[in-house]
PDB file of N, CA and C in Angstrom:
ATOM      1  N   UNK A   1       1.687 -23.865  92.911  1.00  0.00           N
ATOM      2  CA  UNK A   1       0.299 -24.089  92.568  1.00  0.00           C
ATOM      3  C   UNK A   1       0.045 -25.594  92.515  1.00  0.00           C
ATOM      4  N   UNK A   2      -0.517 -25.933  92.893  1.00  0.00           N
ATOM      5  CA  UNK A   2      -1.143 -27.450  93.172  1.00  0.00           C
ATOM      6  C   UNK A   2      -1.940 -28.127  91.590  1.00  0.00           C
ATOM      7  N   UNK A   3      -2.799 -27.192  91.048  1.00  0.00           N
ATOM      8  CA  UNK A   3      -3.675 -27.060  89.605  1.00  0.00           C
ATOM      9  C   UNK A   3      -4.317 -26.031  89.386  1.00  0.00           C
ATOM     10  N   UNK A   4      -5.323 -26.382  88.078  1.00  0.00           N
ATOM     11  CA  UNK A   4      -5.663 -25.511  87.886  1.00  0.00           C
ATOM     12  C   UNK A   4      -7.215 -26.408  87.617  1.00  0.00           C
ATOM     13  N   UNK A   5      -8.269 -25.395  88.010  1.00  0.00           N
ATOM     14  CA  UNK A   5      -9.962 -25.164  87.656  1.00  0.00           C
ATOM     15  C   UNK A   5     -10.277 -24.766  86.709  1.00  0.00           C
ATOM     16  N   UNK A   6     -10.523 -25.067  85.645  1.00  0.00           N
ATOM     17  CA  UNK A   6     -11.422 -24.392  84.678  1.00  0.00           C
ATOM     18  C   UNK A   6     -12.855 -24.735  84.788  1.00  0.00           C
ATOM     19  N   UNK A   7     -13.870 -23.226  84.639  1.00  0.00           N
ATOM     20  CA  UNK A   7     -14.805 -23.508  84.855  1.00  0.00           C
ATOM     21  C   UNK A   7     -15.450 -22.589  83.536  1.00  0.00           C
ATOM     22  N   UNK A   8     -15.958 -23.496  82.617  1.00  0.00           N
ATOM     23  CA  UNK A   8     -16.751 -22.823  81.399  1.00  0.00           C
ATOM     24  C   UNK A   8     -17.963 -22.643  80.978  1.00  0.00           C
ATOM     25  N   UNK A   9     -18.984 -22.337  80.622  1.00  0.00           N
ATOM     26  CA  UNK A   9     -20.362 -22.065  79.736  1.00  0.00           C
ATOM     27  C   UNK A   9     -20.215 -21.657  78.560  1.00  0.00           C
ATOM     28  N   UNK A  10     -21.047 -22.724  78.098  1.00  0.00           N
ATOM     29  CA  UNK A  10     -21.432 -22.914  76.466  1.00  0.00           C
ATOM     30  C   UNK A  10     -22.460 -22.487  76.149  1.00  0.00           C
ATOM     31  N   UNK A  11     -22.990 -21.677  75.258  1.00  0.00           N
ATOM     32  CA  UNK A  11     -23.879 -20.811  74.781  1.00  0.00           C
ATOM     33  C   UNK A  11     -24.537 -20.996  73.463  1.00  0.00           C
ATOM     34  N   UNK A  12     -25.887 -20.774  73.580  1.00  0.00           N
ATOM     35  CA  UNK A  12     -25.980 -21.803  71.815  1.00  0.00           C
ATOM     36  C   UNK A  12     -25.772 -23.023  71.010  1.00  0.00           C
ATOM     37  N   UNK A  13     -25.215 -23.707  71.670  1.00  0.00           N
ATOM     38  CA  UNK A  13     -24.985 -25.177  71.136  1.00  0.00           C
ATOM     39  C   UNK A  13     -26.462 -25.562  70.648  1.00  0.00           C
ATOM     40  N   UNK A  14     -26.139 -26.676  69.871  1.00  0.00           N
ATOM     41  CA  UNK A  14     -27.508 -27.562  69.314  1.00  0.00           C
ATOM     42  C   UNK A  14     -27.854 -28.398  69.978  1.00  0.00           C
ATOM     43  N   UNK A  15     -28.992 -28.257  70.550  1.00  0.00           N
ATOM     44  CA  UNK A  15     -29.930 -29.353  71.438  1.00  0.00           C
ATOM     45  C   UNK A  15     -29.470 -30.543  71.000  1.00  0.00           C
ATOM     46  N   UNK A  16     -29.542 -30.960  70.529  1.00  0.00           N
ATOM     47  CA  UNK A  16     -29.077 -32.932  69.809  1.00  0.00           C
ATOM     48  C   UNK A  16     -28.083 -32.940  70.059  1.00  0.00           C
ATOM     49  N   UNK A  17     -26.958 -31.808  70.087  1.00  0.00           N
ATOM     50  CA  UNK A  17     -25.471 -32.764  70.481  1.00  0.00           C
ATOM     51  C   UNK A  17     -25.496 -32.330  71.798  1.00  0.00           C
ATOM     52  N   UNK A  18     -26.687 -31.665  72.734  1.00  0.00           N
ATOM     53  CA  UNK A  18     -26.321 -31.547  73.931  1.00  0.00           C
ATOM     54  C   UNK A  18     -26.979 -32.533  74.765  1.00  0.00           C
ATOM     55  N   UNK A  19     -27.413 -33.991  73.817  1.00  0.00           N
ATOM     56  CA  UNK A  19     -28.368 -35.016  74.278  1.00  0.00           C
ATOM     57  C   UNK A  19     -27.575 -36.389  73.879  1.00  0.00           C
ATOM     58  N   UNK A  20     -26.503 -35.744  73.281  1.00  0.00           N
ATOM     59  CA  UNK A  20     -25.618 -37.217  72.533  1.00  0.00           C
ATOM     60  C   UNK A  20     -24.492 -37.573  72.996  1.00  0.00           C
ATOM     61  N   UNK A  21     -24.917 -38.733  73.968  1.00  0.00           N
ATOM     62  CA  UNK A  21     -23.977 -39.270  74.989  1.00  0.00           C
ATOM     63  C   UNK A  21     -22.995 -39.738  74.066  1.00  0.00           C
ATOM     64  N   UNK A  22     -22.785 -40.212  73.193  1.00  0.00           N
ATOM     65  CA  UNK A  22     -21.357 -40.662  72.496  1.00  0.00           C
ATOM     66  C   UNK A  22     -20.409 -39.638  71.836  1.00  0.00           C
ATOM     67  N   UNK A  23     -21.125 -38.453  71.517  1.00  0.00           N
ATOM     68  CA  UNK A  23     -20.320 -36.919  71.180  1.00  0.00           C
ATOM     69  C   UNK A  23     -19.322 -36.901  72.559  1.00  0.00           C
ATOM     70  N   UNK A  24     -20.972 -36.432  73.288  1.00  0.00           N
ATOM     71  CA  UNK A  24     -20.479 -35.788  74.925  1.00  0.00           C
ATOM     72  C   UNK A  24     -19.254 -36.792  75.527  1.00  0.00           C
ATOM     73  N   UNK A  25     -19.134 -38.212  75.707  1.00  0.00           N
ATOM     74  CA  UNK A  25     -18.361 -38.614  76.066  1.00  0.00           C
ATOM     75  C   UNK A  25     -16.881 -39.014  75.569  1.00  0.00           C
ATOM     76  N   UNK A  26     -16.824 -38.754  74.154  1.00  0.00           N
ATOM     77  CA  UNK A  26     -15.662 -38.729  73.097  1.00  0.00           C
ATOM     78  C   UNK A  26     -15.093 -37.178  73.369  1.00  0.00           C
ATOM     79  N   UNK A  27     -15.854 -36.576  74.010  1.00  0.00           N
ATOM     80  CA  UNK A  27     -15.055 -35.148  73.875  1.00  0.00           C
ATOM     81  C   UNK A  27     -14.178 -35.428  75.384  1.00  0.00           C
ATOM     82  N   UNK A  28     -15.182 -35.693  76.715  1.00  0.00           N
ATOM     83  CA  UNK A  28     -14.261 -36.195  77.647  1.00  0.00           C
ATOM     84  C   UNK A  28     -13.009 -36.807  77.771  1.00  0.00           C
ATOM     85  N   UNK A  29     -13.490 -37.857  76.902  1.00  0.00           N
ATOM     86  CA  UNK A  29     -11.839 -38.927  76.750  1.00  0.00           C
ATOM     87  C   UNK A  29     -10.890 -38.090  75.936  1.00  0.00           C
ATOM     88  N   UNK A  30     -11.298 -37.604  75.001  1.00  0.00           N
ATOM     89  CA  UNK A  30     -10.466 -36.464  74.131  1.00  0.00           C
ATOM     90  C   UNK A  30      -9.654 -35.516  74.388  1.00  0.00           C
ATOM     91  N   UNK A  31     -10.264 -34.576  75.705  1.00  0.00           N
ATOM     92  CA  UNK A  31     -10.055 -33.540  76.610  1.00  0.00           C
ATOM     93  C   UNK A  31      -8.951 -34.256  77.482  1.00  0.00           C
ATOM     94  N   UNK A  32      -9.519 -35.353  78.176  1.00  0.00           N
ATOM     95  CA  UNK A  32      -8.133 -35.943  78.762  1.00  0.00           C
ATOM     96  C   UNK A  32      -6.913 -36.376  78.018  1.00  0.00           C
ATOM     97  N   UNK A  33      -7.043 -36.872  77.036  1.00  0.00           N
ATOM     98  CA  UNK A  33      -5.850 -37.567  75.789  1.00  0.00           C
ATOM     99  C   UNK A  33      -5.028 -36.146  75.703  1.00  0.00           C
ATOM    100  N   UNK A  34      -6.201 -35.003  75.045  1.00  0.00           N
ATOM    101  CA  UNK A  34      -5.167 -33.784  74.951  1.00  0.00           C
ATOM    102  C   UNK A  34      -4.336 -33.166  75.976  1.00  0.00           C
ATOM    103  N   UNK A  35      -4.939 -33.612  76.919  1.00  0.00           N
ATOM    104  CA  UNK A  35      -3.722 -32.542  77.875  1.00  0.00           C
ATOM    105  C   UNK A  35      -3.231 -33.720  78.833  1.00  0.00           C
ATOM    106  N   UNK A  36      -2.652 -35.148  78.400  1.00  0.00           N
ATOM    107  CA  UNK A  36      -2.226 -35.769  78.680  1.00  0.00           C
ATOM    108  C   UNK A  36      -2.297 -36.142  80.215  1.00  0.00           C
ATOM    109  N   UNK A  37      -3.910 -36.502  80.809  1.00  0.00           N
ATOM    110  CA  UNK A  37      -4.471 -37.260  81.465  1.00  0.00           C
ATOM    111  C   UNK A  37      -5.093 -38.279  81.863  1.00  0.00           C
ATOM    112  N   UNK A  38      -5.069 -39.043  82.637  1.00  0.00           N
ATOM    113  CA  UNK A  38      -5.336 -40.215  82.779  1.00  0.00           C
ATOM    114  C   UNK A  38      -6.612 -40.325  83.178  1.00  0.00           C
ATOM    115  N   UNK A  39      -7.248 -41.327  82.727  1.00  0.00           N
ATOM    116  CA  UNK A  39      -8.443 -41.618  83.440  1.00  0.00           C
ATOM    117  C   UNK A  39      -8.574 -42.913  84.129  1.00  0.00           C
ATOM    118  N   UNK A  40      -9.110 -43.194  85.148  1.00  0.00           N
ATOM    119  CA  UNK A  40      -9.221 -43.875  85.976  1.00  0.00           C
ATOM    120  C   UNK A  40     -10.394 -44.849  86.158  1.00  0.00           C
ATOM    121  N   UNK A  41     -11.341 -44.821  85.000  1.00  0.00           N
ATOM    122  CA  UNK A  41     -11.747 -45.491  84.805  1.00  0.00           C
ATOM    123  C   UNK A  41     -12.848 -45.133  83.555  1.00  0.00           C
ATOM    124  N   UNK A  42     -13.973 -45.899  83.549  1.00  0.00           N
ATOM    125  CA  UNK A  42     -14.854 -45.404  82.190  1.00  0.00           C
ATOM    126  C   UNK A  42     -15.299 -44.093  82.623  1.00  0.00           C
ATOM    127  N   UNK A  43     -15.626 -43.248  81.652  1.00  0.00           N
ATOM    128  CA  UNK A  43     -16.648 -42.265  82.050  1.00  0.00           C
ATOM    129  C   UNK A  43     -18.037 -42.385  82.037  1.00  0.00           C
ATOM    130  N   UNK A  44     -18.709 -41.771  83.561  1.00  0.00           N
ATOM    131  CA  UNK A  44     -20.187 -41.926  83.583  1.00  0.00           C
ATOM    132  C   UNK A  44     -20.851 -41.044  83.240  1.00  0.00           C
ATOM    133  N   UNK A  45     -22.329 -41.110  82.627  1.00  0.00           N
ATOM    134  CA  UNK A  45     -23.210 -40.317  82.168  1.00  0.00           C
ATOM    135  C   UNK A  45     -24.493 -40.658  83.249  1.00  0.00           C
ATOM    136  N   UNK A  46     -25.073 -39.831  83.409  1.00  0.00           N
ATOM    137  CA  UNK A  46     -26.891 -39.801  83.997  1.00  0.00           C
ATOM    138  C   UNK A  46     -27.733 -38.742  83.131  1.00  0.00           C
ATOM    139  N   UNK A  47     -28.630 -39.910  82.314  1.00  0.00           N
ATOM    140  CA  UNK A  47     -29.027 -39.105  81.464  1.00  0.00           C
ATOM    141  C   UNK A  47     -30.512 -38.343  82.453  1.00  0.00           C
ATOM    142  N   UNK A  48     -30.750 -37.386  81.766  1.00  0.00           N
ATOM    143  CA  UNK A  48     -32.232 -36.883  82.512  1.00  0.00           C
ATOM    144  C   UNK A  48     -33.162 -37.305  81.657  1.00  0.00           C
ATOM    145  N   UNK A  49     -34.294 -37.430  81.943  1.00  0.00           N
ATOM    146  CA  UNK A  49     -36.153 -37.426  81.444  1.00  0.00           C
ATOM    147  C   UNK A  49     -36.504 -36.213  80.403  1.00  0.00           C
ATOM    148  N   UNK A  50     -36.214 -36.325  79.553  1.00  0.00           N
ATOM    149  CA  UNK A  50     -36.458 -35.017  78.539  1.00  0.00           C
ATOM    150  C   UNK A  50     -35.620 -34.701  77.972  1.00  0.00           C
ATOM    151  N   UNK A  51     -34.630 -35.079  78.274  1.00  0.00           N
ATOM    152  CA  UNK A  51     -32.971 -34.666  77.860  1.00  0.00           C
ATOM    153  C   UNK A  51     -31.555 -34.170  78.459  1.00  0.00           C
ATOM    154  N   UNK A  52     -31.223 -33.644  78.397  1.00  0.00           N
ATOM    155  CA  UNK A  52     -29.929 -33.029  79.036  1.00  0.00           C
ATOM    156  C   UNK A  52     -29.184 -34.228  80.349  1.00  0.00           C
ATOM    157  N   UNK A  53     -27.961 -34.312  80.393  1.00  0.00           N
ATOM    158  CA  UNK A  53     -27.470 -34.854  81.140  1.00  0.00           C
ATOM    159  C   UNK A  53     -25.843 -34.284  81.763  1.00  0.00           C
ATOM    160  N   UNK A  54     -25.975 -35.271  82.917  1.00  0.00           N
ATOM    161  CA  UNK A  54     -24.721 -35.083  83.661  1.00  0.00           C
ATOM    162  C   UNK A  54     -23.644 -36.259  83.133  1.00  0.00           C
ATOM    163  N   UNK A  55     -22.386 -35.827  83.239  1.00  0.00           N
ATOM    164  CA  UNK A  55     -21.533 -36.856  83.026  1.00  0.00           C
ATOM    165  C   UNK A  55     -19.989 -36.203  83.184  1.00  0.00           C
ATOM    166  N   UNK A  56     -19.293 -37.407  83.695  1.00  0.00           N
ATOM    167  CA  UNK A  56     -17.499 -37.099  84.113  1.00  0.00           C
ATOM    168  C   UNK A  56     -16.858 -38.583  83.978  1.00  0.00           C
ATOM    169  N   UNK A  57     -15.813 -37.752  83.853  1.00  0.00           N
ATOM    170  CA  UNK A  57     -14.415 -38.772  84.352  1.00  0.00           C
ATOM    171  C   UNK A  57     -13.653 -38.653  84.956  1.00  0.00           C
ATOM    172  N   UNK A  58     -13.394 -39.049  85.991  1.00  0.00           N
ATOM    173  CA  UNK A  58     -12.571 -39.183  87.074  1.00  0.00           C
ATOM    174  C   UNK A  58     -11.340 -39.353  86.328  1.00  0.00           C
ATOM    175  N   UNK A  59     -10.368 -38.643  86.950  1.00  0.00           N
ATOM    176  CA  UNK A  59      -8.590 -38.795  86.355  1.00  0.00           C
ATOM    177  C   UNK A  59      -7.560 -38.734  88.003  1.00  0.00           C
ATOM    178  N   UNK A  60      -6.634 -39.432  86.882  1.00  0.00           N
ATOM    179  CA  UNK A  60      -5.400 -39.361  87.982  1.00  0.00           C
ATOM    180  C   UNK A  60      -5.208 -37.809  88.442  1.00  0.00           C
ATOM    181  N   UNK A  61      -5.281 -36.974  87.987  1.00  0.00           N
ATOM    182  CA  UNK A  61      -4.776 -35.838  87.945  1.00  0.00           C
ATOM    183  C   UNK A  61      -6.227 -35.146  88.540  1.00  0.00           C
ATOM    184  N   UNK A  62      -7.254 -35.495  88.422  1.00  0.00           N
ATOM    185  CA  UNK A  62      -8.631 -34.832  88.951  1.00  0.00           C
ATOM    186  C   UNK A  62      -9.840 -35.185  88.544  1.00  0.00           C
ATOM    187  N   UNK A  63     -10.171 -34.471  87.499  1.00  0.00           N
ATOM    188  CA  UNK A  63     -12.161 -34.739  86.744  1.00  0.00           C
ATOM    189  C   UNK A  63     -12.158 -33.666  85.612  1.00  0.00           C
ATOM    190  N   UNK A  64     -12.878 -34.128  84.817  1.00  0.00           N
ATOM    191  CA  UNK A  64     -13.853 -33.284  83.785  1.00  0.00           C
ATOM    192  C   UNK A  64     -15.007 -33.650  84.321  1.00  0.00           C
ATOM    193  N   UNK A  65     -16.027 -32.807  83.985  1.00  0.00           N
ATOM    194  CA  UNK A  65     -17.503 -32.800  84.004  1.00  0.00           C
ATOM    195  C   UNK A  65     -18.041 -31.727  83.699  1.00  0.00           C
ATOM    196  N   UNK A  66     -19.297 -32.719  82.970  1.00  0.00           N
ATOM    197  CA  UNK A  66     -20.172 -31.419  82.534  1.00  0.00           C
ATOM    198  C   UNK A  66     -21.247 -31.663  83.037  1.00  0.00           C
ATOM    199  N   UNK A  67     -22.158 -30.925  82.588  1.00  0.00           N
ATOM    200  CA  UNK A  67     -23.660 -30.648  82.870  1.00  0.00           C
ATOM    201  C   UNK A  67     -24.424 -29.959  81.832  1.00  0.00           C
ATOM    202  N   UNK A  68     -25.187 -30.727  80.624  1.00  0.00           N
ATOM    203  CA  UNK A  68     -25.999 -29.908  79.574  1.00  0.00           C
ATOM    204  C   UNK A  68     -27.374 -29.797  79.895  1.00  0.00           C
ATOM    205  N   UNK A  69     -27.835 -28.732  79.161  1.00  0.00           N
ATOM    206  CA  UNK A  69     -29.344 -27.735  79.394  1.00  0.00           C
ATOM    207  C   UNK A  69     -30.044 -27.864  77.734  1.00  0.00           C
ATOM    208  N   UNK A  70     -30.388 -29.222  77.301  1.00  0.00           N
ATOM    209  CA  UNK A  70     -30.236 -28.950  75.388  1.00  0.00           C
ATOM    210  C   UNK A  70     -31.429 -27.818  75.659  1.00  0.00           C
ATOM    211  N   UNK A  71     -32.909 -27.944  76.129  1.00  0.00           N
ATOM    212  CA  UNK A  71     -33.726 -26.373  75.999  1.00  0.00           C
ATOM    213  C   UNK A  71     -32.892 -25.317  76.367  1.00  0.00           C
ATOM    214  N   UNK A  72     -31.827 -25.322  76.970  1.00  0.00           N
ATOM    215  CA  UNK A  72     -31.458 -23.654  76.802  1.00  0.00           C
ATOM    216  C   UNK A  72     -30.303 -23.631  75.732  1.00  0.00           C
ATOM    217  N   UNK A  73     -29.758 -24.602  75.385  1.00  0.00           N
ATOM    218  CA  UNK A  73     -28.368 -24.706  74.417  1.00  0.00           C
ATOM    219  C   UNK A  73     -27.268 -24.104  75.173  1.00  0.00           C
ATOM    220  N   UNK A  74     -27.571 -24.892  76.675  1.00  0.00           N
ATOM    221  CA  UNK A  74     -26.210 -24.554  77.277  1.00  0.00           C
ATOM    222  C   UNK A  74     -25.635 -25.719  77.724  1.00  0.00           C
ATOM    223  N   UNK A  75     -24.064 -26.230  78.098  1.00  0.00           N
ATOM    224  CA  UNK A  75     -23.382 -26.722  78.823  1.00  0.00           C
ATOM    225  C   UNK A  75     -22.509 -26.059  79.648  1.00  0.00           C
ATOM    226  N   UNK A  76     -22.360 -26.209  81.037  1.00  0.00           N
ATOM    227  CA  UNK A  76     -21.554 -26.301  82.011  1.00  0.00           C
ATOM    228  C   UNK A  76     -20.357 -27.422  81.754  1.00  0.00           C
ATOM    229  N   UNK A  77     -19.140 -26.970  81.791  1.00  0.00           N
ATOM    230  CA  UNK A  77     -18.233 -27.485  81.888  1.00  0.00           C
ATOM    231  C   UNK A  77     -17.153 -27.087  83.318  1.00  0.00           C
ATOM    232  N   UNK A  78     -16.787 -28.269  83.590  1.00  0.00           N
ATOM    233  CA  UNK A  78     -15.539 -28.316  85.095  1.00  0.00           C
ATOM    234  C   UNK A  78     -14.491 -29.062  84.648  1.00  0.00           C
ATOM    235  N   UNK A  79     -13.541 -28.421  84.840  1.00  0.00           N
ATOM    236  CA  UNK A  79     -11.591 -29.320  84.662  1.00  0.00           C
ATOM    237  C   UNK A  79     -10.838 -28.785  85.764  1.00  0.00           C
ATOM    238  N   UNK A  80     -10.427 -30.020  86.670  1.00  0.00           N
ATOM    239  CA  UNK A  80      -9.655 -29.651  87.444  1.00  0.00           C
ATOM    240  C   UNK A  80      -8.242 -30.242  87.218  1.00  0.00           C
ATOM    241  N   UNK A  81      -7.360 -30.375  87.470  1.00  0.00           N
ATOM    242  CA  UNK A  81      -6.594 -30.786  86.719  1.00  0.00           C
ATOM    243  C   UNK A  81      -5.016 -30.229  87.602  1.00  0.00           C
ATOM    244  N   UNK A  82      -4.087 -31.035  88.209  1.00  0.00           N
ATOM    245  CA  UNK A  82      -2.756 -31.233  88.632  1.00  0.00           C
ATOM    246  C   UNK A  82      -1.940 -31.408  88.151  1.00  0.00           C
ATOM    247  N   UNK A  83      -2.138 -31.670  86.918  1.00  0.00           N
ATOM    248  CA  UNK A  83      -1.426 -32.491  85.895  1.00  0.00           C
ATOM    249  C   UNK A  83      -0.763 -31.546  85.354  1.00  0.00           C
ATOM    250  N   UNK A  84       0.592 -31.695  84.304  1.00  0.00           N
ATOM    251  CA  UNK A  84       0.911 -30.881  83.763  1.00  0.00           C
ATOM    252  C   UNK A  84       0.818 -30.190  82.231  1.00  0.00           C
ATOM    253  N   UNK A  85      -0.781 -30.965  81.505  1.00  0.00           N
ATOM    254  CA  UNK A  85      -1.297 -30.643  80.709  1.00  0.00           C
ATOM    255  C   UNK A  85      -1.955 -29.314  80.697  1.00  0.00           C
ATOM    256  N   UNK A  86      -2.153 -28.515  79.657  1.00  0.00           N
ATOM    257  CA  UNK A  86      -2.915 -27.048  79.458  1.00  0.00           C
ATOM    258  C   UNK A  86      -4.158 -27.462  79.451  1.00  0.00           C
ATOM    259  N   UNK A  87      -5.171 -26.964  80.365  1.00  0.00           N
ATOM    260  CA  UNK A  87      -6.519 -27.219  80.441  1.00  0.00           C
ATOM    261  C   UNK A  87      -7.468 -26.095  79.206  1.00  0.00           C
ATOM    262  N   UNK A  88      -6.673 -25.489  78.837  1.00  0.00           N
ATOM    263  CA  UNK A  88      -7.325 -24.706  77.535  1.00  0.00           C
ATOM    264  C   UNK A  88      -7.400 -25.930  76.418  1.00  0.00           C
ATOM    265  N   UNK A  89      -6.411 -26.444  76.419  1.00  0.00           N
ATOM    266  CA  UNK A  89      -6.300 -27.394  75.360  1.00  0.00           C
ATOM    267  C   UNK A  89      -7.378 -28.347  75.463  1.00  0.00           C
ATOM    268  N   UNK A  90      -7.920 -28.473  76.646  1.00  0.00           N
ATOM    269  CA  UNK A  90      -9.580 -29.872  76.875  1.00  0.00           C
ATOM    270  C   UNK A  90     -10.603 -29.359  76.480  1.00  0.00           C
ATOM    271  N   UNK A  91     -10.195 -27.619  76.787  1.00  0.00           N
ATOM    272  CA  UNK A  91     -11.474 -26.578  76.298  1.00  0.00           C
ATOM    273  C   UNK A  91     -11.969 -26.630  75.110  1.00  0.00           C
ATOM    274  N   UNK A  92     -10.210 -26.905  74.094  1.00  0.00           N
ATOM    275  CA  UNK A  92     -10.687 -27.042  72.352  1.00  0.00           C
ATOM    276  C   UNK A  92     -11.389 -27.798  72.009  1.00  0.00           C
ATOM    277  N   UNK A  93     -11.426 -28.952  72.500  1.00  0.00           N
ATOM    278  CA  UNK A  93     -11.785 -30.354  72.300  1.00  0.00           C
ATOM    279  C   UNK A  93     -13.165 -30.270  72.605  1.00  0.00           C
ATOM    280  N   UNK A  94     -13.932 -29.568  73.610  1.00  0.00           N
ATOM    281  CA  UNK A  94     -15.266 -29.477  73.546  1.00  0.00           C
ATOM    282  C   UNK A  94     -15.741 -28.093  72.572  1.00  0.00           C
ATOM    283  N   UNK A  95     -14.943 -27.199  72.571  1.00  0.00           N
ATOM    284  CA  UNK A  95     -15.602 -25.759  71.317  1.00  0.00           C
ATOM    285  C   UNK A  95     -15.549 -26.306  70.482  1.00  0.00           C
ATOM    286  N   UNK A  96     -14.704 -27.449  69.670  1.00  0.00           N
ATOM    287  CA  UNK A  96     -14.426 -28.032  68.649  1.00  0.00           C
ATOM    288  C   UNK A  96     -15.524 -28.611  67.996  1.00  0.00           C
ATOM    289  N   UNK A  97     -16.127 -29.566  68.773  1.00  0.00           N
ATOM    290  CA  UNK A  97     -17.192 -30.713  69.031  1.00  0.00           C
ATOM    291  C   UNK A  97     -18.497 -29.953  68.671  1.00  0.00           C
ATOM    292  N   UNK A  98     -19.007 -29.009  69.650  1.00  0.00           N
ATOM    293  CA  UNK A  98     -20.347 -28.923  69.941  1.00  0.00           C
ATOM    294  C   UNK A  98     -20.115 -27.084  69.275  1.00  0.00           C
ATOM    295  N   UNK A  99     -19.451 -26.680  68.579  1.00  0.00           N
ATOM    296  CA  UNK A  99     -19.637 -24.898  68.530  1.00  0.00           C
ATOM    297  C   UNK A  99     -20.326 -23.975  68.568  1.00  0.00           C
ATOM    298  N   UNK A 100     -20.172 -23.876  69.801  1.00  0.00           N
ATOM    299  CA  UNK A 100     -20.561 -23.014  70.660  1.00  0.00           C
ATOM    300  C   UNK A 100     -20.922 -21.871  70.363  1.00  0.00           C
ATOM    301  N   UNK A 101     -21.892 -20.472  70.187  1.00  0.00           N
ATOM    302  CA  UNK A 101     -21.881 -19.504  69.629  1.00  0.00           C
ATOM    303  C   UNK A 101     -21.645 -18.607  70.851  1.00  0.00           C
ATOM    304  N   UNK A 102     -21.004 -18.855  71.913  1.00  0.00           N
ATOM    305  CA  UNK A 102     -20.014 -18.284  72.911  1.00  0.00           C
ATOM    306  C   UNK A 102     -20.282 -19.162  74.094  1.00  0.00           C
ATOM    307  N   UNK A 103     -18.954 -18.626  74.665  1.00  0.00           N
ATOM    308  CA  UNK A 103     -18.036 -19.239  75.784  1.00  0.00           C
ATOM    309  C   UNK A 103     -17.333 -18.433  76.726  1.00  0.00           C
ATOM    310  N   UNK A 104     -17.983 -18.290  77.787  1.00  0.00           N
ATOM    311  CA  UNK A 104     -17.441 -17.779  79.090  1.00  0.00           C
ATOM    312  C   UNK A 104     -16.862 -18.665  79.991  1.00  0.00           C
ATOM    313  N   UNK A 105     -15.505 -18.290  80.164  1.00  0.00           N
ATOM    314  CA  UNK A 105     -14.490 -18.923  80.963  1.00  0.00           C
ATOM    315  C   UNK A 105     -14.722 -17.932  82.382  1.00  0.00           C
TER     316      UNK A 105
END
């Protein structure tokens, strides 16, 4: 196996932390620290006009990224990942953060 994809939705979260680029991006760097990935440089955000934004980090090993919806209280989450860290473990790091009142993997 080459890696692994995780691809998640967040359900219910609170609009404000799905608008708070310093949450959202502490969970990124976090997600990488935990499953012992590198990043390759800062992580970027693009915020949108009303709210919700895109944002990743590029890693040695691949990317995180998300994509939040604060009017629907959803985030999209992506981990790809080569590395030999558990990508469940990046998962905690964002259910942790923002709790979620469900999560489809």
């Amino acid at each position: 196996m080459i890696g692994t994809h995780l691809l998640a939705d967040f359900y219910g979260v609170e609009a404000a932390l799905l608008c708070d680029q310093s949450t959202l991006v502490a969970c990124l760097l976090g997600a990488a620290q935990r499953c012992h990935l590198t990043p390759v440089d800062d992580a970027r955000v693009h915020p949108f006009p009303g709210g919700g934004l895109t944002a990743f980090v590029m890693l040695s090993e691949s990317h995180i990224a998300i994509h939040t919806y604060p009017e629907h209280g959803y985030l999209a989450l992506d981990i790809f990942s080569c590395g030999a860290g558990d990508v469940q473990d990046a998962l905690e790091v964002f259910r942790g953060a923002l709790n979620p009142a469900r999560v489809h993997t």
